[in-house]
N, C-alpha and C. Protein backbone atom coordinates (compact mmCIF):
# COMPACT_ATOMS: atom_id res chain seq x y z
N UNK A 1 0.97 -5.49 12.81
CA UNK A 1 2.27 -5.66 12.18
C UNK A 1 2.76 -4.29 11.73
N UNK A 2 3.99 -3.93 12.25
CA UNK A 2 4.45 -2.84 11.90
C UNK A 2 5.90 -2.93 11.08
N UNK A 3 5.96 -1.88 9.86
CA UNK A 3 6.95 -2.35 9.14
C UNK A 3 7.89 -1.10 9.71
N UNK A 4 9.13 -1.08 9.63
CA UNK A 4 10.51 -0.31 9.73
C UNK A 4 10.67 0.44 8.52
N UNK A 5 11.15 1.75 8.77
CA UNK A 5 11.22 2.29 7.70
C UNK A 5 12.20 2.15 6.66
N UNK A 6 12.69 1.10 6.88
CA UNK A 6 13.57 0.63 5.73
C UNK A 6 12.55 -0.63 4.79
N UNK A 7 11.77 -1.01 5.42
CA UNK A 7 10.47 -1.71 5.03
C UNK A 7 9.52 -0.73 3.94
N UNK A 8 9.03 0.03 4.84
CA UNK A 8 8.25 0.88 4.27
C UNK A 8 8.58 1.71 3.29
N UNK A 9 10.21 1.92 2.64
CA UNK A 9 10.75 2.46 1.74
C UNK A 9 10.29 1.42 0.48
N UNK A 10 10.63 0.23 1.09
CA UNK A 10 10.85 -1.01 -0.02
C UNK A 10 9.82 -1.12 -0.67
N UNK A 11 8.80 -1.12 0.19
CA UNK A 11 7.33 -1.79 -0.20
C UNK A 11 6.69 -0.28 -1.01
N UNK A 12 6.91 1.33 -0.36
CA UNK A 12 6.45 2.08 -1.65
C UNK A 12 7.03 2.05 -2.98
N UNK A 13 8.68 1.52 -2.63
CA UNK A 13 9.12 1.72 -4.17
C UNK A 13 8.40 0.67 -4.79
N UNK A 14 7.89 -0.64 -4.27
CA UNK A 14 7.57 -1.84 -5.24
C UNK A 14 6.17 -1.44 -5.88
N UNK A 15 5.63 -0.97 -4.81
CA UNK A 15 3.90 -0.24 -5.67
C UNK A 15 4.11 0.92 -6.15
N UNK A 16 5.17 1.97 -6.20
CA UNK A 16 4.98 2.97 -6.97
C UNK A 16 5.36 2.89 -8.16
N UNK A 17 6.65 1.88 -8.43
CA UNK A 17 6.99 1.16 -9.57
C UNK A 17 5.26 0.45 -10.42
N UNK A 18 4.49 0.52 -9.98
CA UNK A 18 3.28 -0.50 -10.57
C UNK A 18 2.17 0.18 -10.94
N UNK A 19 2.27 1.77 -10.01
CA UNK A 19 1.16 2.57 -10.51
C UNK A 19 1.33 3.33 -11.58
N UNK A 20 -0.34 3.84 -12.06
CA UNK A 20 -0.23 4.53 -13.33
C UNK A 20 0.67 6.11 -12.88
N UNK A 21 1.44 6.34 -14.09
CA UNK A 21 2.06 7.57 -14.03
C UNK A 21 1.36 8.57 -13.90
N UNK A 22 0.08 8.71 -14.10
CA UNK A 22 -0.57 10.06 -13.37
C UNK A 22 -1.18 9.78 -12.61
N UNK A 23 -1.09 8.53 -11.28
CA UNK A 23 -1.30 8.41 -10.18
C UNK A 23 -0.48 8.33 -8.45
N UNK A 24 0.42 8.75 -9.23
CA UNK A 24 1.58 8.46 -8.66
C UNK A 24 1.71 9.34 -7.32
N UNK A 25 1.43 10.69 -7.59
CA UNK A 25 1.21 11.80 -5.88
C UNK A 25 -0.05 11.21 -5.83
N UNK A 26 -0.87 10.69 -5.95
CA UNK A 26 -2.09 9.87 -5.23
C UNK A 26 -1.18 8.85 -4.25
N UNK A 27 -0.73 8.22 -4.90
CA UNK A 27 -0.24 6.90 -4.23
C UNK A 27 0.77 7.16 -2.97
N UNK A 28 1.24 7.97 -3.36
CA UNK A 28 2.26 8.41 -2.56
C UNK A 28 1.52 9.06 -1.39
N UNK A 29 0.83 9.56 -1.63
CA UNK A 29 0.10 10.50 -0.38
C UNK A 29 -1.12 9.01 0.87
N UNK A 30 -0.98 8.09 -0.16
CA UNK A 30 -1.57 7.27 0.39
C UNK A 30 -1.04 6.34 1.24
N UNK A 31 0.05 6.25 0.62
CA UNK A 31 1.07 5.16 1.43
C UNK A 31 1.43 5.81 2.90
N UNK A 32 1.72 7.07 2.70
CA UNK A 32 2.15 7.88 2.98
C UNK A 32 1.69 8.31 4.91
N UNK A 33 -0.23 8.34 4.12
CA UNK A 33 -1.10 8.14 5.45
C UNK A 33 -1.21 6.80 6.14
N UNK A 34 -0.86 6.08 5.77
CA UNK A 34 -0.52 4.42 6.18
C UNK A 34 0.51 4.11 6.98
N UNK A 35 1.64 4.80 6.31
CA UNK A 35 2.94 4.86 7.27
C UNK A 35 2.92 5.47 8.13
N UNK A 36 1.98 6.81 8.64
CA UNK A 36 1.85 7.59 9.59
C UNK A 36 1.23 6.72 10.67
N UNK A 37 0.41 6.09 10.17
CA UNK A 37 -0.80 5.56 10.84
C UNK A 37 -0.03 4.40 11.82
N UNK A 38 0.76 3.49 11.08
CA UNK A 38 1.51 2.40 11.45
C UNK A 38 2.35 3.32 12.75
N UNK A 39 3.55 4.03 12.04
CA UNK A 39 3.90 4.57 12.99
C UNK A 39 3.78 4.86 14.12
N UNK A 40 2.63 5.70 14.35
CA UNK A 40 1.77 5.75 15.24
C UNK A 40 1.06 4.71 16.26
N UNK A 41 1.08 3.70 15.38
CA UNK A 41 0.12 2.26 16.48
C UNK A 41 -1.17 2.57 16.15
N UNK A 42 -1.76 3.09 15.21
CA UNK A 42 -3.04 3.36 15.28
C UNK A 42 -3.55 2.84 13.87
N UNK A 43 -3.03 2.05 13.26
CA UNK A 43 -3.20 0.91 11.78
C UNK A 43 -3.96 -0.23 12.34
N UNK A 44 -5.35 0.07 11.50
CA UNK A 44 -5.73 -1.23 12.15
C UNK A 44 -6.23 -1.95 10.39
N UNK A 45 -7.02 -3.22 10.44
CA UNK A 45 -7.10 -4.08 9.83
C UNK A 45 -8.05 -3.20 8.37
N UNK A 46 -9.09 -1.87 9.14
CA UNK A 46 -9.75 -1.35 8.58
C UNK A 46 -9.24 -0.57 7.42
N UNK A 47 -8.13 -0.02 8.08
CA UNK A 47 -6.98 0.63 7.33
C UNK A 47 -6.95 0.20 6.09
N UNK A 48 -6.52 -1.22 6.11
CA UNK A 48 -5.91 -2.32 4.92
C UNK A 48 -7.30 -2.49 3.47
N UNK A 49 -8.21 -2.34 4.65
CA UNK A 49 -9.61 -2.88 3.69
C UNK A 49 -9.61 -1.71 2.95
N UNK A 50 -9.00 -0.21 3.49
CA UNK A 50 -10.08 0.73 2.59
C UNK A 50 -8.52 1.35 1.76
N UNK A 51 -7.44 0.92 2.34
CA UNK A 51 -6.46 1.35 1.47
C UNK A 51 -6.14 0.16 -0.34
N UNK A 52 -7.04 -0.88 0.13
CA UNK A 52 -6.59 -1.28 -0.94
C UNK A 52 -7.12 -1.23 -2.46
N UNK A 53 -8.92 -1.03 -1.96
CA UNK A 53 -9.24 -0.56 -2.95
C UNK A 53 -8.72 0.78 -3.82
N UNK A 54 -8.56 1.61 -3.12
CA UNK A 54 -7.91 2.55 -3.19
C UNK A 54 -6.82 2.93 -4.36
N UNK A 55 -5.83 1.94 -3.32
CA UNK A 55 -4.62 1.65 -4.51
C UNK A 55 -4.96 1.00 -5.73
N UNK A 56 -5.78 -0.02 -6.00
CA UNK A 56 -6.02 -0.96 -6.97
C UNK A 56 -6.74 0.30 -7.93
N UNK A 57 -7.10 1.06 -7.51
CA UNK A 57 -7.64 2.37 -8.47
C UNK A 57 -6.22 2.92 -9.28
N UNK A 58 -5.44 3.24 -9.02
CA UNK A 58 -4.06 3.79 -9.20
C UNK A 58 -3.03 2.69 -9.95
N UNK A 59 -3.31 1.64 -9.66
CA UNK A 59 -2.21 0.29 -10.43
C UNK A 59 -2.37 0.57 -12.02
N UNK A 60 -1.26 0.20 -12.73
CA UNK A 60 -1.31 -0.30 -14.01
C UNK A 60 -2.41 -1.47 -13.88
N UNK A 61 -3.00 -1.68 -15.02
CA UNK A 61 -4.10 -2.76 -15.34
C UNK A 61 -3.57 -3.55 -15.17
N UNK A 62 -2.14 -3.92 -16.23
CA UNK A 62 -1.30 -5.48 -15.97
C UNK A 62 -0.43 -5.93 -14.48
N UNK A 63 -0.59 -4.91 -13.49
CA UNK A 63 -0.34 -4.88 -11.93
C UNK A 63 -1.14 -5.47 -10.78
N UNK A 64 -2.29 -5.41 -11.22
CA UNK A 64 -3.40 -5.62 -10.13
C UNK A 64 -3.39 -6.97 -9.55
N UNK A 65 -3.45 -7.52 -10.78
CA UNK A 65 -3.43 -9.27 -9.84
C UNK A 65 -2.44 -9.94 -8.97
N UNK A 66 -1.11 -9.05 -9.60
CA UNK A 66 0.16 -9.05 -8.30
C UNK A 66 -0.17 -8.47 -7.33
N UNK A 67 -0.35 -7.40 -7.26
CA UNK A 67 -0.28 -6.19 -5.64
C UNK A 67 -1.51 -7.19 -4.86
N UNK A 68 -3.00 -7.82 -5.65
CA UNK A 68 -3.90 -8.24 -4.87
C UNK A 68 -3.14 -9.41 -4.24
N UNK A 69 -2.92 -10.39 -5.04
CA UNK A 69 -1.92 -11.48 -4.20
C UNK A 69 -1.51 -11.12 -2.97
N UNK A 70 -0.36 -9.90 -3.14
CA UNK A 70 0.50 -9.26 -1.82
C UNK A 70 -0.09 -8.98 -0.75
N UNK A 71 -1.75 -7.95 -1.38
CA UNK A 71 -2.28 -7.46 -0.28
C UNK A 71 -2.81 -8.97 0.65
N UNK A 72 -3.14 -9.62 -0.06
CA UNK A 72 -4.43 -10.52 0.36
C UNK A 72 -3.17 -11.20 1.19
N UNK A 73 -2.01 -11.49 1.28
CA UNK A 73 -1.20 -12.48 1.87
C UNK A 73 -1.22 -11.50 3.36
N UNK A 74 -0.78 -10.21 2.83
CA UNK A 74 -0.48 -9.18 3.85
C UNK A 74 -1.67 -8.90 5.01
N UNK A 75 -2.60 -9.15 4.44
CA UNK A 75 -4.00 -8.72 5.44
C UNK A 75 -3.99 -10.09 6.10
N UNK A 76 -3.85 -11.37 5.63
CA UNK A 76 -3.98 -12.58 6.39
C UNK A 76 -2.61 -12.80 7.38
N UNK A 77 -1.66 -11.89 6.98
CA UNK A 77 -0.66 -11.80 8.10
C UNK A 77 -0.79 -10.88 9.00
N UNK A 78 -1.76 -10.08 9.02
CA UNK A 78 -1.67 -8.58 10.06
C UNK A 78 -2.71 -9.84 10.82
């Protein structure tokens, strides 16, 4: 599943809105390699597994159980 970059705008503003403020060029650099990756055709499922821990490092505390929801819907849709 590949998102459009009008997608991929949407979906960093919704998690960068959620991460901690001094994680924020983390997150960004992360998404960042994700969107390349997609881009590319070369995003695979593995991607998802190791980007999410990842991010869930970077979330506000009161964020996590939303973004996991998202991810977990998102990985059962890829």
């Amino acid at each position: 599943m590949q998102l459009d970059k009008n997608m991929q705008e949407m979906f960093s503003n919704f998690i960068l809105q959620r991460v901690k403020e001094d994680k924020v060029e983390e997150a960004k650099a992360l998404l960042a390699e994700n969107f390349k990756k997609q881009d590319e055709g070369t995003f695979t499922k593995d991607d998802i597994e190791q980007f999410v821990p990842k991010m869930m490092d970077y979330l506000k505390p009161e964020k996590i159980e939303e973004i996991r929801a998202i991810a977990k819907q998102f990985s059962i849709n890829f």
